[in-house]
C-alpha atoms as a PDB file:
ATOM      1  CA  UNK A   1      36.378   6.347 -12.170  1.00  0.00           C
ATOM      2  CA  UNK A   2      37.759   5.600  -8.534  1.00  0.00           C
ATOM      3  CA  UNK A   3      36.190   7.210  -5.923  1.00  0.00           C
ATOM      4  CA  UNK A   4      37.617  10.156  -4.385  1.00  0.00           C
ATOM      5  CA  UNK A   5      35.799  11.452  -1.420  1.00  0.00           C
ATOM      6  CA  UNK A   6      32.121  11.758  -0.284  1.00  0.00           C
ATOM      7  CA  UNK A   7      29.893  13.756  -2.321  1.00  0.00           C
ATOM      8  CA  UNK A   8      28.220  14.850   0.909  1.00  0.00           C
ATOM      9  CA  UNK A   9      31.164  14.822   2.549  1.00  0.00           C
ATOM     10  CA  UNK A  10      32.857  17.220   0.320  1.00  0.00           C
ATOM     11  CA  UNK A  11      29.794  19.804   0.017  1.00  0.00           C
ATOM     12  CA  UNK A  12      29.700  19.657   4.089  1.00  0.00           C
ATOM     13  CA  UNK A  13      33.040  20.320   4.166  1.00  0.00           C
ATOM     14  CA  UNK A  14      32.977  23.140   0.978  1.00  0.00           C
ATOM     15  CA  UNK A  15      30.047  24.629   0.726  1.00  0.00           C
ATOM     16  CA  UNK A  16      31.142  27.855  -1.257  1.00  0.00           C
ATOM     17  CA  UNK A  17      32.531  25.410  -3.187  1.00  0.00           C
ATOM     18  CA  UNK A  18      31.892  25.628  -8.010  1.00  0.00           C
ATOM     19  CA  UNK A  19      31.290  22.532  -9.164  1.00  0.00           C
ATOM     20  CA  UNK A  20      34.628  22.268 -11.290  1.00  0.00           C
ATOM     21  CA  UNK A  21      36.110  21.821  -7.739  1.00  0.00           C
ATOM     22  CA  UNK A  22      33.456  19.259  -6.714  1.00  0.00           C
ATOM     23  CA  UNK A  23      34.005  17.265  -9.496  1.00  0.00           C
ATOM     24  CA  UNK A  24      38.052  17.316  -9.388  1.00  0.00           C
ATOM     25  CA  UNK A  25      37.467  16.077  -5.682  1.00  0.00           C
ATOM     26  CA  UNK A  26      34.477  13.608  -6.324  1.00  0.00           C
ATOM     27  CA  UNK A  27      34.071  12.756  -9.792  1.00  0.00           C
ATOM     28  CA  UNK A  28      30.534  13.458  -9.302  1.00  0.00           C
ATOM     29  CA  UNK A  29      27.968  14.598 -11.883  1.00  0.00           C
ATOM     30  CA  UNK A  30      25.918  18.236 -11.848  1.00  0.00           C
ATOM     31  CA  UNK A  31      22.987  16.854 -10.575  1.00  0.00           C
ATOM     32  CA  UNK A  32      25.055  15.205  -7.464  1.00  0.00           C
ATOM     33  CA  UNK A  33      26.460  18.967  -6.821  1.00  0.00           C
ATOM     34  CA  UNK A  34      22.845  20.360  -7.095  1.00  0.00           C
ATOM     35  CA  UNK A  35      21.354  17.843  -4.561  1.00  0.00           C
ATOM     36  CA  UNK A  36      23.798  17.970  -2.049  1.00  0.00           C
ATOM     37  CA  UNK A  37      23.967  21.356  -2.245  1.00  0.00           C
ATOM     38  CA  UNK A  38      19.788  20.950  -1.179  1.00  0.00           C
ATOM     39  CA  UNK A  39      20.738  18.775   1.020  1.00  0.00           C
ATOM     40  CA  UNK A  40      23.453  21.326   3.168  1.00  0.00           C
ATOM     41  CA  UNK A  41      20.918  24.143   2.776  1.00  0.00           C
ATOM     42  CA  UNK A  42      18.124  22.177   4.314  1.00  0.00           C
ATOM     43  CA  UNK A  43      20.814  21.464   7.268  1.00  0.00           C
ATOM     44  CA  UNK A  44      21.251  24.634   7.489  1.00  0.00           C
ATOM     45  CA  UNK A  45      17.709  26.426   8.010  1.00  0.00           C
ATOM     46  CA  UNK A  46      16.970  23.596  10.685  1.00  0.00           C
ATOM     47  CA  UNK A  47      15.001  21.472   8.241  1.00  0.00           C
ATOM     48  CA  UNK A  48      14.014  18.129   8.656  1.00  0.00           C
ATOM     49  CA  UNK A  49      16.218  15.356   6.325  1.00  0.00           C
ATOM     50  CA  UNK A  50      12.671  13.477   5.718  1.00  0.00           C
ATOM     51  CA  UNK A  51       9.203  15.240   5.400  1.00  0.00           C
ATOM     52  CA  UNK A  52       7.094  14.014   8.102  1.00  0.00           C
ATOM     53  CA  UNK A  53       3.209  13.936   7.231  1.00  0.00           C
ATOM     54  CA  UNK A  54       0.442  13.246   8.932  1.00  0.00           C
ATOM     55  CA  UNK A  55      -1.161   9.874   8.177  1.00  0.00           C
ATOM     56  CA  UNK A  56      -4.936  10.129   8.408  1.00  0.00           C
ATOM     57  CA  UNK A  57      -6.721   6.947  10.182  1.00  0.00           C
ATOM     58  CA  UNK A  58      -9.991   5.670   8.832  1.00  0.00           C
ATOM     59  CA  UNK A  59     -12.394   3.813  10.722  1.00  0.00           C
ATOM     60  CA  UNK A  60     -13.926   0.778   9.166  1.00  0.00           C
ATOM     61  CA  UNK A  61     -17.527   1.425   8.304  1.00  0.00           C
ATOM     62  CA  UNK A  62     -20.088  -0.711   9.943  1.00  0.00           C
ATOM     63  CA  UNK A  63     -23.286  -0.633   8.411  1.00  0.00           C
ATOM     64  CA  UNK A  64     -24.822  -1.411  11.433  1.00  0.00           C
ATOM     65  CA  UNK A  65     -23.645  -0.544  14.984  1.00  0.00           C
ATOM     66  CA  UNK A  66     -22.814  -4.363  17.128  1.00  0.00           C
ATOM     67  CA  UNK A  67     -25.999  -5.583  18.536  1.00  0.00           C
ATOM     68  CA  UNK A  68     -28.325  -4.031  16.173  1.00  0.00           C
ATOM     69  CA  UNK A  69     -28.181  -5.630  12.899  1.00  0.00           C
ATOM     70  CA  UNK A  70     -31.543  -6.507  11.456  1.00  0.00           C
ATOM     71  CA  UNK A  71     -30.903 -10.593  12.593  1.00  0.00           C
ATOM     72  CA  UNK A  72     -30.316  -9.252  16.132  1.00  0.00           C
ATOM     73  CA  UNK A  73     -33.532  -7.025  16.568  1.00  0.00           C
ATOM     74  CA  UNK A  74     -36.164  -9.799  15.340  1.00  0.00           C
ATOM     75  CA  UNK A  75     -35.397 -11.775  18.637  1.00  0.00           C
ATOM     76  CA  UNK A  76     -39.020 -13.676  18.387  1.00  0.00           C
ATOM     77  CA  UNK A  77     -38.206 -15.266  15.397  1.00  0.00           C
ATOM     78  CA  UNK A  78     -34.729 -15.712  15.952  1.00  0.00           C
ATOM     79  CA  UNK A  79     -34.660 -19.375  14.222  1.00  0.00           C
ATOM     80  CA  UNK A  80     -36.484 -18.204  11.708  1.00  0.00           C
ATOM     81  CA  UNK A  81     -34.178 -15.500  10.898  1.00  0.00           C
ATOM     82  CA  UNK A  82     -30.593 -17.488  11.497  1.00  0.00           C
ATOM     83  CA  UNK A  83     -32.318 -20.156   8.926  1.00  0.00           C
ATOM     84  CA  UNK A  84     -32.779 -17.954   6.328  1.00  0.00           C
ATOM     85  CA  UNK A  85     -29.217 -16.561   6.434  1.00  0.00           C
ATOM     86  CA  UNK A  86     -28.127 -20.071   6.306  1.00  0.00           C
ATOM     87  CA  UNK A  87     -29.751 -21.058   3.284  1.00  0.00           C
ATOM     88  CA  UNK A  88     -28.636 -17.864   1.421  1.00  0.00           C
ATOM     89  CA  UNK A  89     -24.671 -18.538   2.395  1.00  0.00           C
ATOM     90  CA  UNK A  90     -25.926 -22.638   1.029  1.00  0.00           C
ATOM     91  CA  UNK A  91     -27.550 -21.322  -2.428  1.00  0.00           C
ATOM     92  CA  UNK A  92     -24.456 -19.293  -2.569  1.00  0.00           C
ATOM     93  CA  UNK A  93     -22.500 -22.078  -2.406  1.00  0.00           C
ATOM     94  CA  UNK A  94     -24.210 -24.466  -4.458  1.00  0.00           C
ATOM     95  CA  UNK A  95     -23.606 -21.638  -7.516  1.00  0.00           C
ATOM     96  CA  UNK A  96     -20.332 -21.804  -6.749  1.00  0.00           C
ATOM     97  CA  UNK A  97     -20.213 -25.420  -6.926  1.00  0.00           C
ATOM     98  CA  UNK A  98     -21.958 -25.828 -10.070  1.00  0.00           C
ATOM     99  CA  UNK A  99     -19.423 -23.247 -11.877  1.00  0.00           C
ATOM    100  CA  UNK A 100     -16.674 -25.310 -10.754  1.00  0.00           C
ATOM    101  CA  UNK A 101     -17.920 -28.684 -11.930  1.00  0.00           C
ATOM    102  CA  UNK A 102     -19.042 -26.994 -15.648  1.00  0.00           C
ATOM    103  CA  UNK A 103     -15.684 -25.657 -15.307  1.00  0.00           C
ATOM    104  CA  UNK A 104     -14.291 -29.241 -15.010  1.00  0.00           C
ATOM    105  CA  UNK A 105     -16.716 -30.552 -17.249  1.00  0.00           C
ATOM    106  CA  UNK A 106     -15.394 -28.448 -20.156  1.00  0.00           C
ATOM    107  CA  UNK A 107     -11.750 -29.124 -19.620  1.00  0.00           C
ATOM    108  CA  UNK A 108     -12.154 -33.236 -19.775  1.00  0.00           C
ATOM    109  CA  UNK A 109     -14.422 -32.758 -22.800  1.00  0.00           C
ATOM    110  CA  UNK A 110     -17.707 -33.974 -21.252  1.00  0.00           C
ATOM    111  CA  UNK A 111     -20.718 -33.034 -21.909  1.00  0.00           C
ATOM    112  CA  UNK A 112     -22.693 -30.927 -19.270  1.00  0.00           C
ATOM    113  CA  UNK A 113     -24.517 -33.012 -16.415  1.00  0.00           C
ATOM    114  CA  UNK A 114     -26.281 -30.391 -15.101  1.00  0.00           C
END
């Protein structure tokens, strides 16, 4: 089916208009009718085409405020402190590292070296 007119264009143009005549004029379908008919009365009142809403801003939580973390307050033993961070992040990584070589291990068929 060709393409008449606008749908909109029609309705805009109509808008007392049965839906027998919009669909002689458009070849549109009921539910075309129905939403541009929606569409013209929100025109009308003064309505927005798009719903604005209000988007809500969240603020990363810190779980400690900058400058106060407990590695910042022990200033005294400030090596000591740093060191032991380090090591965690290095155990953490040596896990790691261990999964991934089993995980090797087990797709070449050897058996486990660790």
């Amino acid at each position: 089916m060709a393409k008449k007119n606008s749908k909109l264009g029609f309705i805009r143009a109509n808008p007392n208009a049965t839906y027998d005549e919009f669909f002689k004029a458009t070849g549109g379908t009921k539910q075309n009718y129905h939403t541009n008919k929606w569409i013209i009365g929100r025109e009308v009142k003064g309505a927005s085409k798009t719903r604005k809403s209000k988007t809500v801003r969240v603020k990363a939580h810190r779980r400690h405020p900058a400058g106060t973390a407990p590695a910042d307050l022990i200033i005294a033993n400030g090596k000591v402190v740093k060191l032991e961070s380090e090591i965690a992040n290095l155990k953490h990584q040596i896990v790691g590292f261990r999964a991934v070589i089993s995980y090797l291990e087990d797709l070449s068929g050897l058996r486990n070296s660790q």
